[in-house]
Protein backbone atom coordinates (compact mmCIF):
# COMPACT_ATOMS: atom_id res chain seq x y z
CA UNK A 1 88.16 110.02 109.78
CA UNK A 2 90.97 111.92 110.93
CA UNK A 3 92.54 115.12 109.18
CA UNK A 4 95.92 112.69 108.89
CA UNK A 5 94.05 109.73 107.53
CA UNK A 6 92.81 112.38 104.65
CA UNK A 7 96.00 114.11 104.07
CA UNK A 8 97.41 110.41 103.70
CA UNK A 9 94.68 109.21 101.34
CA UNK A 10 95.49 112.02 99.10
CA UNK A 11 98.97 111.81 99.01
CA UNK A 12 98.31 107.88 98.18
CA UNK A 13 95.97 109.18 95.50
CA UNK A 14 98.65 111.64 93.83
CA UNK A 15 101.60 108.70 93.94
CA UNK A 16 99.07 106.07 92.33
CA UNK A 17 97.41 108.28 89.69
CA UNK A 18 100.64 110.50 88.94
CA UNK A 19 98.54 113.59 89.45
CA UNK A 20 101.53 115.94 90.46
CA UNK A 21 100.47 119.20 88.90
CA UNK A 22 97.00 119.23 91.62
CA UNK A 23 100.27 119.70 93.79
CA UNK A 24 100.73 123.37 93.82
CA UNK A 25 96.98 124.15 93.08
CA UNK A 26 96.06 122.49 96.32
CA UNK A 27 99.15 123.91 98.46
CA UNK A 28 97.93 127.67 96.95
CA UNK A 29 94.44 127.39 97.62
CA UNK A 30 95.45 126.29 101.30
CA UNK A 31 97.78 129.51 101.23
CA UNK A 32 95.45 131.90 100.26
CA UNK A 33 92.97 130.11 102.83
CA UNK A 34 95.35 130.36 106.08
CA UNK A 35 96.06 133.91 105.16
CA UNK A 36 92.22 134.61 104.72
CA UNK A 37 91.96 133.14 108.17
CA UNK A 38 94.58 134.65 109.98
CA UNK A 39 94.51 138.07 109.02
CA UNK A 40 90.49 138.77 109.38
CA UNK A 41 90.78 140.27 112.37
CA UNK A 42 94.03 142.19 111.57
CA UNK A 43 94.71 145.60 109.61
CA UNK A 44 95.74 143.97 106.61
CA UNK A 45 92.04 142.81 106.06
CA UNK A 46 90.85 145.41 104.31
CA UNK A 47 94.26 144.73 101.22
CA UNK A 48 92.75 141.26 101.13
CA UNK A 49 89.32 141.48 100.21
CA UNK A 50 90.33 144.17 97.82
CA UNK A 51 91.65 141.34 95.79
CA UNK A 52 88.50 139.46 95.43
């Protein structure tokens, strides 16, 4: 299963079961993840884990 094929199943889900507010949860969480990801290896590391 492709990343597309899940990204589509989910969208189907949300339009079917008129879950719109797992919207922005899902969209932050993916956020917070990318920016956990990108900036391990920067200087603004240490201001991130700070927050946890």
């Amino acid at each position: 299963m492709s990343r597309m094929d899940l990204v589509k199943e989910f969208w189907d889900f949300l339009k079917t079961r008129k879950k719109w507010w797992l919207t922005p949860i899902i969209l932050f969480l993916l956020l917070l993840g990318l920016l956990i990801v990108l900036s391990s290896g920067s200087v603004i590391a240490p201001f991130i884990y700070t927050l946890y």
